[in-house]
Protein backbone atom coordinates (compact mmCIF):
# COMPACT_ATOMS: atom_id res chain seq x y z
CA UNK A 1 -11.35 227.81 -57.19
CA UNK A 2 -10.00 228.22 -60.55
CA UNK A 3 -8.63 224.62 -61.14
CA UNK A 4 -12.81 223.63 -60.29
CA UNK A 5 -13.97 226.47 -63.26
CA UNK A 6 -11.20 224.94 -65.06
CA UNK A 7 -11.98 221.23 -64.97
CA UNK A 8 -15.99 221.48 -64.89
CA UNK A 9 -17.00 221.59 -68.72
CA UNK A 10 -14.07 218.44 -69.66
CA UNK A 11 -15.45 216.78 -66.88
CA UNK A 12 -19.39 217.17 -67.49
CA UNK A 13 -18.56 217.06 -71.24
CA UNK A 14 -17.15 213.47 -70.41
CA UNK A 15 -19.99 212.54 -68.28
CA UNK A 16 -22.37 213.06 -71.42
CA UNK A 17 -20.44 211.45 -73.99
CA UNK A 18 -19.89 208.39 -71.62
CA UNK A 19 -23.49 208.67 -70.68
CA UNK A 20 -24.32 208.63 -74.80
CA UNK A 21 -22.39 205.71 -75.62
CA UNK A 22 -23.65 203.40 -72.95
CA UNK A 23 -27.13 204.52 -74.37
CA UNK A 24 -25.93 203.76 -78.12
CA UNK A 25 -24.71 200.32 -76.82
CA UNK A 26 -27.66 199.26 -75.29
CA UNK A 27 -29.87 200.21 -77.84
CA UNK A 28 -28.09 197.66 -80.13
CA UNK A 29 -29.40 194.47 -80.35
CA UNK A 30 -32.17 193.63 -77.88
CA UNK A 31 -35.55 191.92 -78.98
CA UNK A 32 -35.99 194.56 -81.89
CA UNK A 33 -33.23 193.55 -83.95
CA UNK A 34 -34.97 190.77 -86.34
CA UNK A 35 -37.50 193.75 -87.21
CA UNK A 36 -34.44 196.86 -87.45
CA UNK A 37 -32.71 193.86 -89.69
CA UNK A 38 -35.44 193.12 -91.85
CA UNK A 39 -36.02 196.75 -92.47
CA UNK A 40 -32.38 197.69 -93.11
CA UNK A 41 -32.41 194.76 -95.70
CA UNK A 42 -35.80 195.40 -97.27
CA UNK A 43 -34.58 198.80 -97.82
CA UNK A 44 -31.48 197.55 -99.99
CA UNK A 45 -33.88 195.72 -101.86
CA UNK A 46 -35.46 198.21 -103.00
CA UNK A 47 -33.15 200.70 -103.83
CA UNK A 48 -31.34 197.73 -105.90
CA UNK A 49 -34.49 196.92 -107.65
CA UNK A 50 -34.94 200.22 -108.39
CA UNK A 51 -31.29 200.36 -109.74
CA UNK A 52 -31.80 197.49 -111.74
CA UNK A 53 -34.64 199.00 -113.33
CA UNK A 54 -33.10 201.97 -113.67
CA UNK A 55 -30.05 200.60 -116.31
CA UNK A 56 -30.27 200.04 -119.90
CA UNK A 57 -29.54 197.21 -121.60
CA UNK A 58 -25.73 197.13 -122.69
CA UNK A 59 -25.69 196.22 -126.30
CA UNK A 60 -22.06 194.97 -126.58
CA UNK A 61 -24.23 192.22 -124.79
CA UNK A 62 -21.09 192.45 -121.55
């Protein structure tokens, strides 16, 4: 019985983690992924505008 106490935690361990990607991978895509998208790229427009507003003018003029 020591080879079962043995193997239990890879195995369940294993059973999780397969269990976790299949729920990563269907979570991508599906009919929300225009609005995750447009979110993800609103957001970088932002924090670039806000970058671009953050610089000073370089007077070399470069």
């Amino acid at each position: 019985m020591d080879y079962v106490s043995a193997l239990l935690p890879p195995v369940v361990m294993a059973a999780f983690f397969i269990g976790l990607v299949v729920t990563i991978v269907k979570s991508q895509g599906g009919p929300n992924k225009s609005k995750e998208d447009a979110a993800v790229d609103a957001a970088i427009a932002r924090a670039e505008a806000a970058q671009e507003q953050g610089r000073t003018p370089d007077p070399r003029g470069a």
